[in-house]
PDB file of N, CA and C in Angstrom:
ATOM      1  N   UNK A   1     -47.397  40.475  -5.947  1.00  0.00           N
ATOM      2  CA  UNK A   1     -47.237  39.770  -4.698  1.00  0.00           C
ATOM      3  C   UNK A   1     -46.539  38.440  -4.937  1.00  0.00           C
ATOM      4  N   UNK A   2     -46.063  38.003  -3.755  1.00  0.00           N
ATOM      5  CA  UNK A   2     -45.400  37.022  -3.928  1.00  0.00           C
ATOM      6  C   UNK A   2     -46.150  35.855  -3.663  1.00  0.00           C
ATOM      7  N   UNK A   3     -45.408  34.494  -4.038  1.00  0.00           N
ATOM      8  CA  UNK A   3     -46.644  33.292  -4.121  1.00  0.00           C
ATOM      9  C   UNK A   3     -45.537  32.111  -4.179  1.00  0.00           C
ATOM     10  N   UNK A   4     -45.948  31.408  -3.259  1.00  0.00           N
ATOM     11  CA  UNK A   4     -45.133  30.037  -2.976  1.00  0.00           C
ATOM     12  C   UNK A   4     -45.405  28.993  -4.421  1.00  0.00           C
ATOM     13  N   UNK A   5     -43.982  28.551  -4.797  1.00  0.00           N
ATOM     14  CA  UNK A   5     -44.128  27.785  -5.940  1.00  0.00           C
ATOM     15  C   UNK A   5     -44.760  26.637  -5.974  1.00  0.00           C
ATOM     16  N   UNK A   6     -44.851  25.621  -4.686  1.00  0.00           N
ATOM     17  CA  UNK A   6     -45.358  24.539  -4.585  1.00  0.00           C
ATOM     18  C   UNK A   6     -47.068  24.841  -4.487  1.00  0.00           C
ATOM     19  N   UNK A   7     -47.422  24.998  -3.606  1.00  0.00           N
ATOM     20  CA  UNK A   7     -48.807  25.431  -2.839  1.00  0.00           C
ATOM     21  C   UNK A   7     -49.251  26.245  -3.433  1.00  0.00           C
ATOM     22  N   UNK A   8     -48.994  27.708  -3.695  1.00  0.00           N
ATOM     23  CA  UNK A   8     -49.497  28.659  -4.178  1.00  0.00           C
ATOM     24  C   UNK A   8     -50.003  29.525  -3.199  1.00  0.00           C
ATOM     25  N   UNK A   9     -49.605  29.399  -2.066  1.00  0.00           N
ATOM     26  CA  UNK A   9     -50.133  30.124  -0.630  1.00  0.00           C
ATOM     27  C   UNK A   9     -49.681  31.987  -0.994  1.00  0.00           C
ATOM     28  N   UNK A  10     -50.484  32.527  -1.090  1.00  0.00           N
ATOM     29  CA  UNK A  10     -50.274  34.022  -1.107  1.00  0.00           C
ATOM     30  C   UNK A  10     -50.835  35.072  -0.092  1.00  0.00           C
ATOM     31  N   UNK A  11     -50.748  36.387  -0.051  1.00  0.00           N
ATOM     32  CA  UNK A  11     -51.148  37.422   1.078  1.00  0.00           C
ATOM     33  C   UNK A  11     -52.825  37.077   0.894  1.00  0.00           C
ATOM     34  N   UNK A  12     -53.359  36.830   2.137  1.00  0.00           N
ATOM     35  CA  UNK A  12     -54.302  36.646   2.544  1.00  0.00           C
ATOM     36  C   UNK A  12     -55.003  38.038   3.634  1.00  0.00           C
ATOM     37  N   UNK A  13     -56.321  38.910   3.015  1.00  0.00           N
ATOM     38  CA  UNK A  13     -56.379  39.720   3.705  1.00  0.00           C
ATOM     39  C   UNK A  13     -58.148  39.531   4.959  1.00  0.00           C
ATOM     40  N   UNK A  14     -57.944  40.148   6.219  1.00  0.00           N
ATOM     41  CA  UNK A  14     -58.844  39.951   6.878  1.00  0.00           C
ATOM     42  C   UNK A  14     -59.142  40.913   8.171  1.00  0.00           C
ATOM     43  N   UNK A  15     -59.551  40.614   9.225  1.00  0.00           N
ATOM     44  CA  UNK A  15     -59.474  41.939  10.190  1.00  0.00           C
ATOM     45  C   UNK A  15     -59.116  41.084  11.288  1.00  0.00           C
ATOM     46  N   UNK A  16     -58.312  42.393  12.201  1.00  0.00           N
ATOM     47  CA  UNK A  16     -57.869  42.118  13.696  1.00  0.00           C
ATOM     48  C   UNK A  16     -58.857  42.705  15.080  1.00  0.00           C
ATOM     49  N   UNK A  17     -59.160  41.871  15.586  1.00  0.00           N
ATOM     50  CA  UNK A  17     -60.353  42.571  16.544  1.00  0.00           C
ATOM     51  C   UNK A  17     -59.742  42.303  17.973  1.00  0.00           C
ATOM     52  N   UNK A  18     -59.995  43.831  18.415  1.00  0.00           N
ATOM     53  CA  UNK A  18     -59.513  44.000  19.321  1.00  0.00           C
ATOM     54  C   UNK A  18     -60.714  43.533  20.867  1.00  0.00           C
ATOM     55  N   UNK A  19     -60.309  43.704  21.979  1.00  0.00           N
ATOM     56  CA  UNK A  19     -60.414  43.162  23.253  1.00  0.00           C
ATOM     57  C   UNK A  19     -62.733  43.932  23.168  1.00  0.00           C
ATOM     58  N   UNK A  20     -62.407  45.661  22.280  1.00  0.00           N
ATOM     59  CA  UNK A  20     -63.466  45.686  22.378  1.00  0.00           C
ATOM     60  C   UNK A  20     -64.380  45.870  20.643  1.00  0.00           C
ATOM     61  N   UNK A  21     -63.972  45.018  20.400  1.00  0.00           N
ATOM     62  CA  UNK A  21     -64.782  44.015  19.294  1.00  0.00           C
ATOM     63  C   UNK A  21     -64.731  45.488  18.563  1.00  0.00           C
ATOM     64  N   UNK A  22     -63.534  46.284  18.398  1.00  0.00           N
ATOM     65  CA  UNK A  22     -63.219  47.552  17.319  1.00  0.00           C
ATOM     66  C   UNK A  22     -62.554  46.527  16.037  1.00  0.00           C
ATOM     67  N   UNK A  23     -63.376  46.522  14.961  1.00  0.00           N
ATOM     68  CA  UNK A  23     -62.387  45.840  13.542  1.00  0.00           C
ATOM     69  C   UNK A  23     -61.330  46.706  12.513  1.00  0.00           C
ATOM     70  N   UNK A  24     -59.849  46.239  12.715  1.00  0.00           N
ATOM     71  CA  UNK A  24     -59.230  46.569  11.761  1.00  0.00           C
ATOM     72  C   UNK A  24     -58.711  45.850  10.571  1.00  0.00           C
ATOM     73  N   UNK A  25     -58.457  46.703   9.711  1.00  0.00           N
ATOM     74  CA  UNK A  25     -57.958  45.839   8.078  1.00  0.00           C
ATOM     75  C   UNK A  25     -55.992  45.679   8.527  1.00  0.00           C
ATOM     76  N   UNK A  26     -56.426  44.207   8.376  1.00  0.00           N
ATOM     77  CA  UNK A  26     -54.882  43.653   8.147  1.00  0.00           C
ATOM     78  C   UNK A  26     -54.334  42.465   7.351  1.00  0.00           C
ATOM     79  N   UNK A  27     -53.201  41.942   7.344  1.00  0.00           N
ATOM     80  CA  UNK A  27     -52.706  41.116   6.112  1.00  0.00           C
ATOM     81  C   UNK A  27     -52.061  40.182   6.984  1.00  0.00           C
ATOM     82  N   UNK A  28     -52.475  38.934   6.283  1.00  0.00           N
ATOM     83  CA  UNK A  28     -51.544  37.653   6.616  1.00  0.00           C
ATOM     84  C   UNK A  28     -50.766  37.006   5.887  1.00  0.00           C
ATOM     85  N   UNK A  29     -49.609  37.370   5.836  1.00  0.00           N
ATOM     86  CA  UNK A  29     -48.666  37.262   4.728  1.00  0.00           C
ATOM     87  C   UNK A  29     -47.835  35.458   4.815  1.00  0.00           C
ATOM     88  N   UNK A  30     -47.430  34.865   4.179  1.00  0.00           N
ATOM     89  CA  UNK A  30     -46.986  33.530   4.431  1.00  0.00           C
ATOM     90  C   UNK A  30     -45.541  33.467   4.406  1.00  0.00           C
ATOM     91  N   UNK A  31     -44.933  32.891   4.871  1.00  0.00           N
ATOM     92  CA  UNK A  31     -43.504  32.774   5.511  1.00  0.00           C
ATOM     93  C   UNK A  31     -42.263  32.264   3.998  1.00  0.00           C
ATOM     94  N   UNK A  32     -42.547  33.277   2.934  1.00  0.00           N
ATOM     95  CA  UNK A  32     -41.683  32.562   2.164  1.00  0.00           C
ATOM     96  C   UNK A  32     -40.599  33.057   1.944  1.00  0.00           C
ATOM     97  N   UNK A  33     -39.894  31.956   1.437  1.00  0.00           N
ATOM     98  CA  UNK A  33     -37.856  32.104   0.883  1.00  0.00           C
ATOM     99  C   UNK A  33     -37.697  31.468  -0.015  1.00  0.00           C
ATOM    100  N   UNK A  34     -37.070  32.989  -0.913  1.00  0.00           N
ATOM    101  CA  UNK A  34     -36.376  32.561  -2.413  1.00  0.00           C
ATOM    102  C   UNK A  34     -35.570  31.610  -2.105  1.00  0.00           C
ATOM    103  N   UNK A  35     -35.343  30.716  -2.906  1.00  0.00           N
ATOM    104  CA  UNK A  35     -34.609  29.541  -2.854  1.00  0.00           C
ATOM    105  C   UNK A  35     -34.343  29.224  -4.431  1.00  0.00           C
ATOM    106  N   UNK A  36     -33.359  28.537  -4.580  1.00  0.00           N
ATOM    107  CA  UNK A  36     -32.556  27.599  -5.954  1.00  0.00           C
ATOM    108  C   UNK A  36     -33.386  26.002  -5.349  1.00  0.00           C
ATOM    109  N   UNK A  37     -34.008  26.196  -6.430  1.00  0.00           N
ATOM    110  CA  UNK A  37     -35.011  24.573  -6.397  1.00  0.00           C
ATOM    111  C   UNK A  37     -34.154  23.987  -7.745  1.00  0.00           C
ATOM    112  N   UNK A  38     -34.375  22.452  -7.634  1.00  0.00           N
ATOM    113  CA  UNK A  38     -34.329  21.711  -8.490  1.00  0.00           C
ATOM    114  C   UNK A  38     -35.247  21.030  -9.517  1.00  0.00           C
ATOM    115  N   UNK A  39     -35.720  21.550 -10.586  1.00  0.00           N
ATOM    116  CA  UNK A  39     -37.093  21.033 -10.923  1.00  0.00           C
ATOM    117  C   UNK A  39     -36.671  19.359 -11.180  1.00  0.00           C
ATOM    118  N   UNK A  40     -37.922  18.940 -12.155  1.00  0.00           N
ATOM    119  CA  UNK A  40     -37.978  17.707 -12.441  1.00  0.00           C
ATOM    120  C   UNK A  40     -37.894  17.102 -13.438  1.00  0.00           C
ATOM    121  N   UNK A  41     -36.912  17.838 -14.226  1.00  0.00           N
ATOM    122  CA  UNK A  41     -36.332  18.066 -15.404  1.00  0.00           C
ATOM    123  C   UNK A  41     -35.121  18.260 -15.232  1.00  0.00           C
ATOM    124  N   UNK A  42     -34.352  18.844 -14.286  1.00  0.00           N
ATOM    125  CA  UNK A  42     -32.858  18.539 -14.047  1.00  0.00           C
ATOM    126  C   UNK A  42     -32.687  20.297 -13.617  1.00  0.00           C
ATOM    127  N   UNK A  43     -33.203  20.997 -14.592  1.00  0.00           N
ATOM    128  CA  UNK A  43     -33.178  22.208 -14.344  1.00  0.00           C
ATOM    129  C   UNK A  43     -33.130  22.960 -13.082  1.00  0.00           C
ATOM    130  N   UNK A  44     -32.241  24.244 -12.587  1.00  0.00           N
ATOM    131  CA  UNK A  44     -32.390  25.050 -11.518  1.00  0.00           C
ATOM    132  C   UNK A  44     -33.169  26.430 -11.944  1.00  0.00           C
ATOM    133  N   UNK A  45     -33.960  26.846 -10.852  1.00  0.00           N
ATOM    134  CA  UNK A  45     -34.482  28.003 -10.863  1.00  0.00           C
ATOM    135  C   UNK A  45     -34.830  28.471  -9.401  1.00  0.00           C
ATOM    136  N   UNK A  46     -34.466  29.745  -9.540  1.00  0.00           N
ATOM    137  CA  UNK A  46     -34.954  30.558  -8.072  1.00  0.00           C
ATOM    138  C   UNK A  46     -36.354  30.978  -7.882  1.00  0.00           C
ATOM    139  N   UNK A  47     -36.824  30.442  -6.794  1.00  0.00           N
ATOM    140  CA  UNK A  47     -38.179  30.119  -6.528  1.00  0.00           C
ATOM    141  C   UNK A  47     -38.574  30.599  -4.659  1.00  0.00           C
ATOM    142  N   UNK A  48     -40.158  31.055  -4.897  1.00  0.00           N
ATOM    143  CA  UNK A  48     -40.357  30.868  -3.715  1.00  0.00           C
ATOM    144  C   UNK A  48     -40.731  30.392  -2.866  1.00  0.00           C
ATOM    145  N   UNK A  49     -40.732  29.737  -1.825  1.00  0.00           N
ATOM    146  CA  UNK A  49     -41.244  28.695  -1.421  1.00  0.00           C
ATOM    147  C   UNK A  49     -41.296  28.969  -0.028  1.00  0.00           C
ATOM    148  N   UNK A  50     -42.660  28.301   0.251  1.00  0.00           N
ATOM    149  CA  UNK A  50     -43.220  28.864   2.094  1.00  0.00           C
ATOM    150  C   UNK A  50     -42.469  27.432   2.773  1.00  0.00           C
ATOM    151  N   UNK A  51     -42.165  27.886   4.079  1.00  0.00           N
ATOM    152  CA  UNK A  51     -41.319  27.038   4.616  1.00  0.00           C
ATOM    153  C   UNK A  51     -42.545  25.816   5.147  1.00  0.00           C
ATOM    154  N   UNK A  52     -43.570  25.897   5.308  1.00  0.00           N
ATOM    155  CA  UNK A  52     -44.242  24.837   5.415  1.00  0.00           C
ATOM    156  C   UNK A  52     -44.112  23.587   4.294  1.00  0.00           C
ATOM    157  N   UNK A  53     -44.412  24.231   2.881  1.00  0.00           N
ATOM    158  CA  UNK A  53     -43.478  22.993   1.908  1.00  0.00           C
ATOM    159  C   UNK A  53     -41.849  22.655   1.659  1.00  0.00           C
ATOM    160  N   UNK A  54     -41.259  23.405   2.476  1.00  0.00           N
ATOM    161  CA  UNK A  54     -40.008  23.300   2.351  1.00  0.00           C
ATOM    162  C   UNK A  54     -39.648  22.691   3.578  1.00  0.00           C
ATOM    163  N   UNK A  55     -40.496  22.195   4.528  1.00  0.00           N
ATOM    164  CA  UNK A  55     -39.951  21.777   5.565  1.00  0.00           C
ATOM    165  C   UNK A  55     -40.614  20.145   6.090  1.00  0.00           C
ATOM    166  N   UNK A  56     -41.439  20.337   4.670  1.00  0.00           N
ATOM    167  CA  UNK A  56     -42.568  19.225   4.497  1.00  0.00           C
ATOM    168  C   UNK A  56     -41.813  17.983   3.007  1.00  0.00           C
ATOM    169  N   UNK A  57     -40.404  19.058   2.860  1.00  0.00           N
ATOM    170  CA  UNK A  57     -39.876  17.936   1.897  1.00  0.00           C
ATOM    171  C   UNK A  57     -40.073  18.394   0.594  1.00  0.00           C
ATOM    172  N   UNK A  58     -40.885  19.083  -0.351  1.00  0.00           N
ATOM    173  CA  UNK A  58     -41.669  18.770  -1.580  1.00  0.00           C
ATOM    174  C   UNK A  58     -41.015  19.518  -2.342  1.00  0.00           C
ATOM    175  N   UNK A  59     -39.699  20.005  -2.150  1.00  0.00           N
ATOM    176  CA  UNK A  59     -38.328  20.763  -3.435  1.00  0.00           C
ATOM    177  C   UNK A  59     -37.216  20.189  -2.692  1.00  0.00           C
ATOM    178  N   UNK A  60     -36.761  20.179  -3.942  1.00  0.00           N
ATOM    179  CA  UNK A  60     -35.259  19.793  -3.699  1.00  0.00           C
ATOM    180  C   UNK A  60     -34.593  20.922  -3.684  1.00  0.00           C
ATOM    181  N   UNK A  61     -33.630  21.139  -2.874  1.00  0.00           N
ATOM    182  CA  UNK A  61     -32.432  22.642  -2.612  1.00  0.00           C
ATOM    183  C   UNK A  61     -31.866  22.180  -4.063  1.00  0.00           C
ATOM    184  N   UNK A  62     -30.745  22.950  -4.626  1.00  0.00           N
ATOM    185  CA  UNK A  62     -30.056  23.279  -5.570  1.00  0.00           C
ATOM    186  C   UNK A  62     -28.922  23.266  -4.776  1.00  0.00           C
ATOM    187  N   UNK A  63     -27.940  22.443  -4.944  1.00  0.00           N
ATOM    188  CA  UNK A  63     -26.175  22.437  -4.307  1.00  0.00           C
ATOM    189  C   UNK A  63     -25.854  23.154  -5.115  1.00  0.00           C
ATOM    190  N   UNK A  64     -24.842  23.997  -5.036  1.00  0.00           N
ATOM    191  CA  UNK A  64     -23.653  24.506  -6.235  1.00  0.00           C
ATOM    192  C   UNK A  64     -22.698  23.949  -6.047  1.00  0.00           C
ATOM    193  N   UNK A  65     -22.332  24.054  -6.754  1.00  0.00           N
ATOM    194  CA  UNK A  65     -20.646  22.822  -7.173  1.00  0.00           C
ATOM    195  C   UNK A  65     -19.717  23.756  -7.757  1.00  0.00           C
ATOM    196  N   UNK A  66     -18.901  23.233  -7.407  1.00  0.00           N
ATOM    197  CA  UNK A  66     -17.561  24.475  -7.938  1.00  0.00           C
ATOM    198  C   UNK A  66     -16.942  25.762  -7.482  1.00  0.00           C
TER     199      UNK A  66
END
């Protein structure tokens, strides 16, 4: 499974209940995108990252040049 690089937010499982309190098994998956991060070392690597930390600031994108 996949897992946000910052946070570590991953598939989270639980049930959906319907109008007459019938329980089903379902998954709450988190909103992530591979991305070219910049570590903190200078280095690039493709990473995944949930758009809540990516929209919260806490990676730097990777420009390409050239």
């Amino acid at each position: 499974m996949a897992r946000c690089y910052v946070c570590g937010k991953t598939t989270k499982f639980g049930k959906s209940v319907t109008f007459s309190a019938e329980r089903n098994s379902r998954t709450f998956k988190p909103n992530l995108h591979k991305m070219r991060v910049r570590l903190n070392n200078g280095t690039v690597k493709r990473v995944y990252v949930c758009a809540k930390c990516l929209k919260a600031g806490k990676v730097v994108k990777a420009v390409r040049t050239g």
